[in-house]
C-alpha atoms as a PDB file:
ATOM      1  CA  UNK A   1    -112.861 -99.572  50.977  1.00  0.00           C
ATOM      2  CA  UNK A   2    -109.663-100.074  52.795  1.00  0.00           C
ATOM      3  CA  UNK A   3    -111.099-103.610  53.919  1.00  0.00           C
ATOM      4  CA  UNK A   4    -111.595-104.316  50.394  1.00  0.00           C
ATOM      5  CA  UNK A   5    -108.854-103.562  48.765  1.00  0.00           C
ATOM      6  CA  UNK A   6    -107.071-106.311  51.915  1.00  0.00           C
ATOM      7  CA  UNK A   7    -109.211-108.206  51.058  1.00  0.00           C
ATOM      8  CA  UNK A   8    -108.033-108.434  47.329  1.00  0.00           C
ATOM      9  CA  UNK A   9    -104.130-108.082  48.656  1.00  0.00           C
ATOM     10  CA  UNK A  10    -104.780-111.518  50.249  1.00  0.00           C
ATOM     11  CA  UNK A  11    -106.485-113.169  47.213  1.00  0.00           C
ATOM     12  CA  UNK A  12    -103.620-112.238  44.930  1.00  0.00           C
ATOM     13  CA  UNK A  13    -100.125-111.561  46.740  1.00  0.00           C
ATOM     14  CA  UNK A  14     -98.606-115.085  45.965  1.00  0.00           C
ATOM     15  CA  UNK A  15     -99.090-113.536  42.152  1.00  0.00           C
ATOM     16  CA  UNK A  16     -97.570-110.767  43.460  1.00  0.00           C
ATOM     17  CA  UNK A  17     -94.561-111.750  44.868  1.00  0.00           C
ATOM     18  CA  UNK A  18     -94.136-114.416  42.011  1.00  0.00           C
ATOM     19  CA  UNK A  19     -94.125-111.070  39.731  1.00  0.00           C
ATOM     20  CA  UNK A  20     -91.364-109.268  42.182  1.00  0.00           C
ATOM     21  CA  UNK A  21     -89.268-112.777  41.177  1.00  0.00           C
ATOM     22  CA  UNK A  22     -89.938-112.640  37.517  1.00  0.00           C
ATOM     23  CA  UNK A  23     -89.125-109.124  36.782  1.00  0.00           C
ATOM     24  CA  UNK A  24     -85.490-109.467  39.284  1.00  0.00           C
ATOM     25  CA  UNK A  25     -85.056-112.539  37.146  1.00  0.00           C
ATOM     26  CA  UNK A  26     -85.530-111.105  33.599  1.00  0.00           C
ATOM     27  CA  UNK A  27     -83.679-107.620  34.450  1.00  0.00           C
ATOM     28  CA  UNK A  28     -80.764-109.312  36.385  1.00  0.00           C
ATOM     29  CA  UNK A  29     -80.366-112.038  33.587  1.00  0.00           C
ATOM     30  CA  UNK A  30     -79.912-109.306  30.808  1.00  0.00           C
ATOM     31  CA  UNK A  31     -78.166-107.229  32.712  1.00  0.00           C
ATOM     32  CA  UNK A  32     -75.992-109.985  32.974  1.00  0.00           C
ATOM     33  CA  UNK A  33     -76.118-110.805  29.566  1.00  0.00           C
ATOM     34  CA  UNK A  34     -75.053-107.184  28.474  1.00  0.00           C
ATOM     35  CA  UNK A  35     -70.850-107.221  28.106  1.00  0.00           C
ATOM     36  CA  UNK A  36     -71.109-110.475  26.495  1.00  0.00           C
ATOM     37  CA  UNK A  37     -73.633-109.690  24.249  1.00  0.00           C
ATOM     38  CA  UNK A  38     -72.080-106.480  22.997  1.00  0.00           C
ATOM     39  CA  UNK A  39     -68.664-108.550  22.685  1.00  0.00           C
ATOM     40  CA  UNK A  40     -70.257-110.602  20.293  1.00  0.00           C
ATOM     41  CA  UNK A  41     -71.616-107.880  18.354  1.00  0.00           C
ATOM     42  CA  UNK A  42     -68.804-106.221  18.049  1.00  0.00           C
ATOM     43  CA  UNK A  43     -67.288-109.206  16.847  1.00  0.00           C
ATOM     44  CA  UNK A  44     -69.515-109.519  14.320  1.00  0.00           C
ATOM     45  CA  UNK A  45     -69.497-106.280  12.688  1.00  0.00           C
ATOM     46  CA  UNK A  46     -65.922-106.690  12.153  1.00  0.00           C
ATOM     47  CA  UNK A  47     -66.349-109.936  10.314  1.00  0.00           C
ATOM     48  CA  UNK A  48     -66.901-109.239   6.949  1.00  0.00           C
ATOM     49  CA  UNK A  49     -68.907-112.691   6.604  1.00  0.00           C
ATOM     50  CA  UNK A  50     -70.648-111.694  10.037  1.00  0.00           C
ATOM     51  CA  UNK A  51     -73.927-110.864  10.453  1.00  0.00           C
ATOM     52  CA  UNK A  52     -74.380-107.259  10.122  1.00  0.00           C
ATOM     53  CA  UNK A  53     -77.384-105.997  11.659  1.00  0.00           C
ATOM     54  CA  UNK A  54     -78.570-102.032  11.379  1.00  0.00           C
ATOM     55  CA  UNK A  55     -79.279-102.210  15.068  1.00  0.00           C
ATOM     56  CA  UNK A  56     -76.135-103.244  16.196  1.00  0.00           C
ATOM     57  CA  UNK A  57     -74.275 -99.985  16.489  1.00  0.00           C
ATOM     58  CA  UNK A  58     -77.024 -98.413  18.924  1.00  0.00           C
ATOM     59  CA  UNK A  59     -76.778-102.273  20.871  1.00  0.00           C
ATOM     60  CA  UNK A  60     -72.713-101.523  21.459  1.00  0.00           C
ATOM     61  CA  UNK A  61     -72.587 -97.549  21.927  1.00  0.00           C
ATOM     62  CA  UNK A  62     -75.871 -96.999  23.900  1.00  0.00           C
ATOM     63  CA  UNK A  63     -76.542 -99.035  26.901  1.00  0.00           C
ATOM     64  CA  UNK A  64     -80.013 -97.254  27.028  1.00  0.00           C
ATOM     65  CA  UNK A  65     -81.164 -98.955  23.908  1.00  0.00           C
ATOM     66  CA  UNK A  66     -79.947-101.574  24.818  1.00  0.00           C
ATOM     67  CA  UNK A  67     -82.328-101.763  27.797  1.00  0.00           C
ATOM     68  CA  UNK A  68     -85.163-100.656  26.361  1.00  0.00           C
ATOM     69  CA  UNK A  69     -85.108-102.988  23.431  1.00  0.00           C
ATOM     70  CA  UNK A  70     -84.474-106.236  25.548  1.00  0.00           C
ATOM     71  CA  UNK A  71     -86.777-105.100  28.675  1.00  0.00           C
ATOM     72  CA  UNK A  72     -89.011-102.595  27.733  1.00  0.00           C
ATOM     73  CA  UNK A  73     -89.397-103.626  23.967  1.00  0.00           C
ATOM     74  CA  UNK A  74     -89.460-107.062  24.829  1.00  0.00           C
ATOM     75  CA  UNK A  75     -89.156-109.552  27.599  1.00  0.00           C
ATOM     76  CA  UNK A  76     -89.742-107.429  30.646  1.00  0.00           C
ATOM     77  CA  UNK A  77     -92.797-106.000  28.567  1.00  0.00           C
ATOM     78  CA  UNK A  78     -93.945-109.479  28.257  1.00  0.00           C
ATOM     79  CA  UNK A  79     -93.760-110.244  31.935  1.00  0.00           C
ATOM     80  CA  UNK A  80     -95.090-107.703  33.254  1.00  0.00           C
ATOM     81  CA  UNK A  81     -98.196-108.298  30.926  1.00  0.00           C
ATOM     82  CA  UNK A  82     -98.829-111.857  31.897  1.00  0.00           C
ATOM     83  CA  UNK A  83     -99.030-110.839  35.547  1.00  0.00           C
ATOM     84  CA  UNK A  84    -100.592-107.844  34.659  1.00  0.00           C
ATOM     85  CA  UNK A  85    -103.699-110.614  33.515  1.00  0.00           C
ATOM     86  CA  UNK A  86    -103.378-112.537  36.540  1.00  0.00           C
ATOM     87  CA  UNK A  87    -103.506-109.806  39.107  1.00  0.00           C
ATOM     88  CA  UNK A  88    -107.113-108.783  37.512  1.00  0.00           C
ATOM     89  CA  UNK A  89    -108.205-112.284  37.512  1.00  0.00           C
ATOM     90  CA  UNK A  90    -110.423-113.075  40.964  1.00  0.00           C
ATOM     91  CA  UNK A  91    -112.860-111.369  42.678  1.00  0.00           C
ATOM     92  CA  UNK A  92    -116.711-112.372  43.071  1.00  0.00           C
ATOM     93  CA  UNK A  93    -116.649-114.922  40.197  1.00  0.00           C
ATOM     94  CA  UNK A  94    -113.529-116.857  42.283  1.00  0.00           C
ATOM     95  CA  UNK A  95    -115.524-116.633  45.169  1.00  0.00           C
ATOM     96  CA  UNK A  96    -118.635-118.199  43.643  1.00  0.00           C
ATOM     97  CA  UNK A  97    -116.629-121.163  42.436  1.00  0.00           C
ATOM     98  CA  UNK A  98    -115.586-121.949  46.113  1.00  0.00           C
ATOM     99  CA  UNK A  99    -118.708-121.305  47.432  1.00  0.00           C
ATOM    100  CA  UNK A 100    -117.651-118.123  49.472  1.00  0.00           C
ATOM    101  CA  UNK A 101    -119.299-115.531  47.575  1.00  0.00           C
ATOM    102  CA  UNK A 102    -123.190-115.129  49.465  1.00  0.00           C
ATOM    103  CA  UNK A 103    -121.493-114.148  52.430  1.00  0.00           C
ATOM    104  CA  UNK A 104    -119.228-111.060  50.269  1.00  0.00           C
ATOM    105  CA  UNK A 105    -122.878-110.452  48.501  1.00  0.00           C
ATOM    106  CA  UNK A 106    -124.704-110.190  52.010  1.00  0.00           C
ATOM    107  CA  UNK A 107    -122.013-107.124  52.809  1.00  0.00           C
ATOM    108  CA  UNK A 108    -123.634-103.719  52.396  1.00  0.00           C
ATOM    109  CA  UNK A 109    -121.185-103.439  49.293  1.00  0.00           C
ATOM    110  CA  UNK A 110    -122.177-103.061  45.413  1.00  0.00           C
ATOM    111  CA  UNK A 111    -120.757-105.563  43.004  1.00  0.00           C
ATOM    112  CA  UNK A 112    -119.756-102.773  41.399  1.00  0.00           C
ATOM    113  CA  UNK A 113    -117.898-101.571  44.340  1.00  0.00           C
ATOM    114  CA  UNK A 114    -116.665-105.098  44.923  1.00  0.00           C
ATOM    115  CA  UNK A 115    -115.366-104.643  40.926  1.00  0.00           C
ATOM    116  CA  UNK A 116    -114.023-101.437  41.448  1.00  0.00           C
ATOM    117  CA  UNK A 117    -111.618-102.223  44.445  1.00  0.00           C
ATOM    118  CA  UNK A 118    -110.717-106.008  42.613  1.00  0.00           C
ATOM    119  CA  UNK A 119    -109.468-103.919  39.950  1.00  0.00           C
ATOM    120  CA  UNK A 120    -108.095-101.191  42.354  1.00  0.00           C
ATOM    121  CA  UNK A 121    -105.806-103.193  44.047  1.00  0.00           C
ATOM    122  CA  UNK A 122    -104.873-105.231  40.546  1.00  0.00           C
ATOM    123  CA  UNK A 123    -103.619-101.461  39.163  1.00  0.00           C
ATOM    124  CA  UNK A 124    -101.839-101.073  42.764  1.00  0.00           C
ATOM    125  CA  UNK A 125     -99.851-104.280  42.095  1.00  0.00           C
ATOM    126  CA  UNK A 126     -98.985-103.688  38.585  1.00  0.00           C
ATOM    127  CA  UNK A 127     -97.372-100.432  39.191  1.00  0.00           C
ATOM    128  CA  UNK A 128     -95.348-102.054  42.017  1.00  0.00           C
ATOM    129  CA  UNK A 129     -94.018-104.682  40.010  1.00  0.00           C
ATOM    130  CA  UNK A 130     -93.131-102.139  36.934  1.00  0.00           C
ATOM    131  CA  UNK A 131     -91.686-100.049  39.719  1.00  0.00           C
ATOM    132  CA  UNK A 132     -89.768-102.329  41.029  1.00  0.00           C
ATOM    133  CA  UNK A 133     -88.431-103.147  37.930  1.00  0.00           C
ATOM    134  CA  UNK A 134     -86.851-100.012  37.989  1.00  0.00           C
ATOM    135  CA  UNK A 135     -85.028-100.621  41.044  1.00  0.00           C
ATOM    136  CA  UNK A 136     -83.173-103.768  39.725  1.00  0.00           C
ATOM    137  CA  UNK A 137     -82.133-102.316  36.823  1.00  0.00           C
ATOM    138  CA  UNK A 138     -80.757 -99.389  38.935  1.00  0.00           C
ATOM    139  CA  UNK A 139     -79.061-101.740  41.111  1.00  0.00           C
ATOM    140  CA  UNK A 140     -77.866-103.598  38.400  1.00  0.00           C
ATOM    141  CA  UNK A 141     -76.345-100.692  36.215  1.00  0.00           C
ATOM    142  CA  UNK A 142     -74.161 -99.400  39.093  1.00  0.00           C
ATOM    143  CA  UNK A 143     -72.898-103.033  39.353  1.00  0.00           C
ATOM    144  CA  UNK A 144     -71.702-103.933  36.141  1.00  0.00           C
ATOM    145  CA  UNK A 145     -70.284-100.192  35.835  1.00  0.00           C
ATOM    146  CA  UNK A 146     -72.882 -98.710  33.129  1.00  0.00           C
ATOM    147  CA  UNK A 147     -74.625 -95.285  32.725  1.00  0.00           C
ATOM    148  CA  UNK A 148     -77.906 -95.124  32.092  1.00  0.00           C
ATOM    149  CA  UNK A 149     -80.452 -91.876  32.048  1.00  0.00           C
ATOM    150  CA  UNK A 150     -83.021 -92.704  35.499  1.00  0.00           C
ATOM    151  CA  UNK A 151     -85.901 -90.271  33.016  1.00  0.00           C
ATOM    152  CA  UNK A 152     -85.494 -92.938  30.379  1.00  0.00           C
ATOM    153  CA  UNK A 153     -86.262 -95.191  32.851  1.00  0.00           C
ATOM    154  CA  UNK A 154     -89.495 -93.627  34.750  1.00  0.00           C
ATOM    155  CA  UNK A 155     -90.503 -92.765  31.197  1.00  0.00           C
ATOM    156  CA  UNK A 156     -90.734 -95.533  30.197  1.00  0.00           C
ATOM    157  CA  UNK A 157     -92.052 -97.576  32.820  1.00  0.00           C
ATOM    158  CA  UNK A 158     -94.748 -94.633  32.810  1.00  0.00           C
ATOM    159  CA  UNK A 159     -95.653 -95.473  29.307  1.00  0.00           C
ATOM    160  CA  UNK A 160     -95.999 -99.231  29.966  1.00  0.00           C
ATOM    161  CA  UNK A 161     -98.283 -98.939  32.625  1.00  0.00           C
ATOM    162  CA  UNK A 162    -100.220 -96.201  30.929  1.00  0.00           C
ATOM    163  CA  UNK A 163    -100.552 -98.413  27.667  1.00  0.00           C
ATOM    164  CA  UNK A 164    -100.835-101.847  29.416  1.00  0.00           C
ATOM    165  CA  UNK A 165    -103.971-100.804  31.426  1.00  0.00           C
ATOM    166  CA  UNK A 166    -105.923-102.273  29.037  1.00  0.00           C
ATOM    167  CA  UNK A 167    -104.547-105.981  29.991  1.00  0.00           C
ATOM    168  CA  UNK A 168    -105.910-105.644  33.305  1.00  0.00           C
ATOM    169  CA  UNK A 169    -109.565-104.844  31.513  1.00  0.00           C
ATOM    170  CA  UNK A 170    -109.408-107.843  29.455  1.00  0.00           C
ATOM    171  CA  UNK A 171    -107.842-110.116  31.437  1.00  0.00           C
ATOM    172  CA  UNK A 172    -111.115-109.330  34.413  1.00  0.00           C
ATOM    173  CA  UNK A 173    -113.546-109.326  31.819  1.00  0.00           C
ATOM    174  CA  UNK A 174    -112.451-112.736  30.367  1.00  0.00           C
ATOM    175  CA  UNK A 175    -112.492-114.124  33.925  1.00  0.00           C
ATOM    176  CA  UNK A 176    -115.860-112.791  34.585  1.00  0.00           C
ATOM    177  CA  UNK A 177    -116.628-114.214  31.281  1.00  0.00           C
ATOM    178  CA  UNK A 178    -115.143-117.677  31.541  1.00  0.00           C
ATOM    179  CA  UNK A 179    -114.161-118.428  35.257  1.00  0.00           C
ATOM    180  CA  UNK A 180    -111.299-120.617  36.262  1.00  0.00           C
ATOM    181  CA  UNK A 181    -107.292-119.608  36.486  1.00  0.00           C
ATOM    182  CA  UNK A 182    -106.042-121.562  33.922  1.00  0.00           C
ATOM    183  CA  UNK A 183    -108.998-121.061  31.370  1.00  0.00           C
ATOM    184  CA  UNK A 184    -109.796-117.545  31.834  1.00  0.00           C
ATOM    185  CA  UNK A 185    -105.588-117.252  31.035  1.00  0.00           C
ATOM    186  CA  UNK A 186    -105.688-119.838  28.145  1.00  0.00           C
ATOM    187  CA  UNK A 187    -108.922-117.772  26.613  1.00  0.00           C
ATOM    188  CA  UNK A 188    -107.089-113.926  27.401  1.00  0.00           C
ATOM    189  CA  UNK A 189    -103.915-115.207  25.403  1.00  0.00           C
ATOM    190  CA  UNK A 190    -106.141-116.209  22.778  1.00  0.00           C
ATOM    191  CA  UNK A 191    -108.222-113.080  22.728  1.00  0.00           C
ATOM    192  CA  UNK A 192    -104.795-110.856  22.703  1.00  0.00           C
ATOM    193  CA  UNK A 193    -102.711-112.582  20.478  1.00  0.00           C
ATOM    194  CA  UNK A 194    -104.071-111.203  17.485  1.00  0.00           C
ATOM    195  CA  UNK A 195    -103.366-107.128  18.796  1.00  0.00           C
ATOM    196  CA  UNK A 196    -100.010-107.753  20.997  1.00  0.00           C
ATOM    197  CA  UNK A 197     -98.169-110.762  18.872  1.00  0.00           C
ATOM    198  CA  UNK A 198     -99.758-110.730  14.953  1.00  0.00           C
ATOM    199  CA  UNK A 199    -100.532-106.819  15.482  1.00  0.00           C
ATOM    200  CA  UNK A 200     -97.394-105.951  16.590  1.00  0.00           C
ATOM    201  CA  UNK A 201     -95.168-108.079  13.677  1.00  0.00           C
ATOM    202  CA  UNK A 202     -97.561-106.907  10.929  1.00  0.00           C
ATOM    203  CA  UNK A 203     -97.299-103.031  12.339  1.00  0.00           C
ATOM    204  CA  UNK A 204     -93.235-103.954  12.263  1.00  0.00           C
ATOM    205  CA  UNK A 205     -92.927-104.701   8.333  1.00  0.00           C
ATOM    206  CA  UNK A 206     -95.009-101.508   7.887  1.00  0.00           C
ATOM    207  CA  UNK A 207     -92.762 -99.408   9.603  1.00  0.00           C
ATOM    208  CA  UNK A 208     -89.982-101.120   7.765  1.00  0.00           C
ATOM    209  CA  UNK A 209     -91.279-100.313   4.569  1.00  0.00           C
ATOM    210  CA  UNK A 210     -92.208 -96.606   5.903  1.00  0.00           C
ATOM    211  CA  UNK A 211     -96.373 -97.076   5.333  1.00  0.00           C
ATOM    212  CA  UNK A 212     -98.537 -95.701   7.609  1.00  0.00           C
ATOM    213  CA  UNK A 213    -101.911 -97.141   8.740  1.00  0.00           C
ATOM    214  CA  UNK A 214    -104.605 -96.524  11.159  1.00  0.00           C
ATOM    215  CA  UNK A 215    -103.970 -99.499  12.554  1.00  0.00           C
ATOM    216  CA  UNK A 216    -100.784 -98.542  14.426  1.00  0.00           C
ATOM    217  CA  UNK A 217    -102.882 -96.982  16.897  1.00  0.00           C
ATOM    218  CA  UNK A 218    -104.519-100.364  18.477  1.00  0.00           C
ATOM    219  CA  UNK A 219    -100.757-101.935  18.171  1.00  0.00           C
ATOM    220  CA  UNK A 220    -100.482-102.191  22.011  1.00  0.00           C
ATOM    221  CA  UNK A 221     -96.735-103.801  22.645  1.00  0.00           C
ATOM    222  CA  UNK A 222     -95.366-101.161  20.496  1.00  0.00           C
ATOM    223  CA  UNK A 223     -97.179 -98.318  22.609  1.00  0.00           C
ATOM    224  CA  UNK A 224     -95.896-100.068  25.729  1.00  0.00           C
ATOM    225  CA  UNK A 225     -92.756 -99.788  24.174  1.00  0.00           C
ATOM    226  CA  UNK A 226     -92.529 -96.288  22.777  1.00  0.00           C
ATOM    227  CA  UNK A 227     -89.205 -94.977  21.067  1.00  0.00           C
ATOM    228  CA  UNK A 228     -86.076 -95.375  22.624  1.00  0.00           C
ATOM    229  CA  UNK A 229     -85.151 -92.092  23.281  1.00  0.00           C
ATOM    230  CA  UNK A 230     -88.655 -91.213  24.638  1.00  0.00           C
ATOM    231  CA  UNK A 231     -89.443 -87.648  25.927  1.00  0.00           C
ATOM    232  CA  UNK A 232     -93.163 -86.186  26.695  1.00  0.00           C
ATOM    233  CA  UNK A 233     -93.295 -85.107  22.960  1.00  0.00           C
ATOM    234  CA  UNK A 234     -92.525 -87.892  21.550  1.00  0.00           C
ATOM    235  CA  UNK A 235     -94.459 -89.842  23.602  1.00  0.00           C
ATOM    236  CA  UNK A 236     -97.542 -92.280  21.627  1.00  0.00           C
ATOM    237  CA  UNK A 237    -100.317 -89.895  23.470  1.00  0.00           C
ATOM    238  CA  UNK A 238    -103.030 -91.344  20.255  1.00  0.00           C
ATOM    239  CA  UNK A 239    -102.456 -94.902  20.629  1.00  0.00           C
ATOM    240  CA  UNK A 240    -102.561 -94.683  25.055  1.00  0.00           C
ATOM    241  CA  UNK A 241    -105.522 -92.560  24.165  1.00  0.00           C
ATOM    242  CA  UNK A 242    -107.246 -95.458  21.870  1.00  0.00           C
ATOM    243  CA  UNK A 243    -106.066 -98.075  24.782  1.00  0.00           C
ATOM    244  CA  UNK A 244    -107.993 -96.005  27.459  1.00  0.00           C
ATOM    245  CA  UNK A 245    -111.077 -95.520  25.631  1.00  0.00           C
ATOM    246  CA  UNK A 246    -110.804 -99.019  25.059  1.00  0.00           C
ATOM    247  CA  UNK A 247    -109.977 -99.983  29.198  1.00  0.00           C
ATOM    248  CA  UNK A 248    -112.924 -97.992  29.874  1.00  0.00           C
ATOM    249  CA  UNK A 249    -115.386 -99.687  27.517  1.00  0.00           C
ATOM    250  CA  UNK A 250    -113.949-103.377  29.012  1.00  0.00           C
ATOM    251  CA  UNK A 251    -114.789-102.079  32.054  1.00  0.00           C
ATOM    252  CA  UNK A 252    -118.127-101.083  31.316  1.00  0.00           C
ATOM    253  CA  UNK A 253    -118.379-104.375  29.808  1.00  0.00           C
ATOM    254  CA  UNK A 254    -117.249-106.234  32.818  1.00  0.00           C
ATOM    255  CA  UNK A 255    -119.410-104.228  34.908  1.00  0.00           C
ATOM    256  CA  UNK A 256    -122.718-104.670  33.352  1.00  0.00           C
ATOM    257  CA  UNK A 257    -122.179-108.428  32.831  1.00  0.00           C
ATOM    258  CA  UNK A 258    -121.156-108.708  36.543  1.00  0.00           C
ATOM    259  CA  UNK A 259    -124.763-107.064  37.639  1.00  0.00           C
ATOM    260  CA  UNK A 260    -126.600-109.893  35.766  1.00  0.00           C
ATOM    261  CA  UNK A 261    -124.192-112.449  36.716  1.00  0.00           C
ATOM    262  CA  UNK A 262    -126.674-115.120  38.817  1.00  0.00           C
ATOM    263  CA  UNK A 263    -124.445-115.701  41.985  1.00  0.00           C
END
């Protein structure tokens, strides 16, 4: 197993170490960003002819919203995902397209066990770069002098891996499905677009407007996201629920195509 799961580090640390950059970009940048954007919000609450947003208040008094709903909420979310994808893509189908993979099926391995480790080490990678996330934005709250609450933090870095497993399930099955990097990414995008992006802004206007819906519980970048002030009880346990069932049924999925698969 251990030779396994190497041999999947090797395959995908470039995308691993690209996602170390991405995240220390994203959380540096709005740390950054945060005394000049809170400067400007201020200023424009006390303009009458400003623009007075309801979220503004929490943006100025609470640095911990303001991190969750510019990382967590949104772009660190969003970057994490989009590796999330690429660290599941690879594996047996790669190796078939450079002509590698009769010597990986002449090991005394399963496919399944060759799926199971891909997928392993994909997880391991993903939790790494969320965890690392972490560390940055420690780092960079001590540095530009702000307080911030570490359990918010783990929290919710907890909830976005525990939400966003499902990404690493679709993004393997739609690279078992339709091989090739840039495809298999183009086609995953496609496939999520409606639950993450149109999911997500139609499940927005329905919280606005206080209406509840059945669909809130497939609305996977606001489970990532959770509440600001999240706590285990107020923590989406129904909708990470749904998204496991639904991680376990893409993998079942992935599985059983990958044992007809004609190598």
């Amino acid at each position: 197993m251990k030779m396994l799961l190497y041999k999947a580090w090797v395959e995908t640390r470039m995308r691993f170490f690209a996602g170390l950059i991405a995240v220390t970009i994203v959380c540096t940048f709005y740390l950054q960003q945060h005394a000049w954007l809170v400067t400007m919000w201020s200023r424009e609450l006390s303009n009458p002819m400003g623009y007075h947003f309801a979220w503004m208040p929490l943006g100025i008094q609470h640095f911990s919203w303001y991190l969750w709903h510019y990382l967590y909420d949104n772009y660190l979310q969003q970057v994490w995902s989009l590796f999330a994808l690429l660290f599941a893509f690879g594996g047996l189908v790669r190796e078939r397209s450079n002509g590698a993979v009769l010597f990986s099926l002449g090991l005394p391995v399963s496919r399944r066990r060759w799926l199971f480790s891909r997928l392993a080490m994909a997880l391991i990678e993903a939790v790494a770069v969320a965890s690392f996330a972490v560390i940055v934005v420690v780092i960079g709250s001590k540095v530009i002098h702000q307080d911030y609450s570490l359990s918010q933090l783990i929290l919710h870095t907890i909830l976005m891996i525990a939400a966003g497993l499902i990404l690493i399930a679709l993004g393997n099955l739609c690279y078992s499905l339709v091989p090739g990097n840039y495809t298999s990414l183009l086609v995953t995008l496609v496939v999520l677009g409606v639950p993450y992006l149109l999911l997500q802004d139609y499940m927005q206007n329905q919280r606005d407007s206080h209406t509840t819906t059945w669909l809130q519980y497939f609305d996977v970048g606001h489970a990532m996201a959770g509440p600001w002030q999240i706590t285990w009880s107020s923590f989406p346990w129904i909708p990470v629920a749904v998204a496991w069932g639904l991680t376990a049924l893409l993998f079942l999925l992935t599985a059983s195509h990958g044992d007809r698969i004609d190598y």
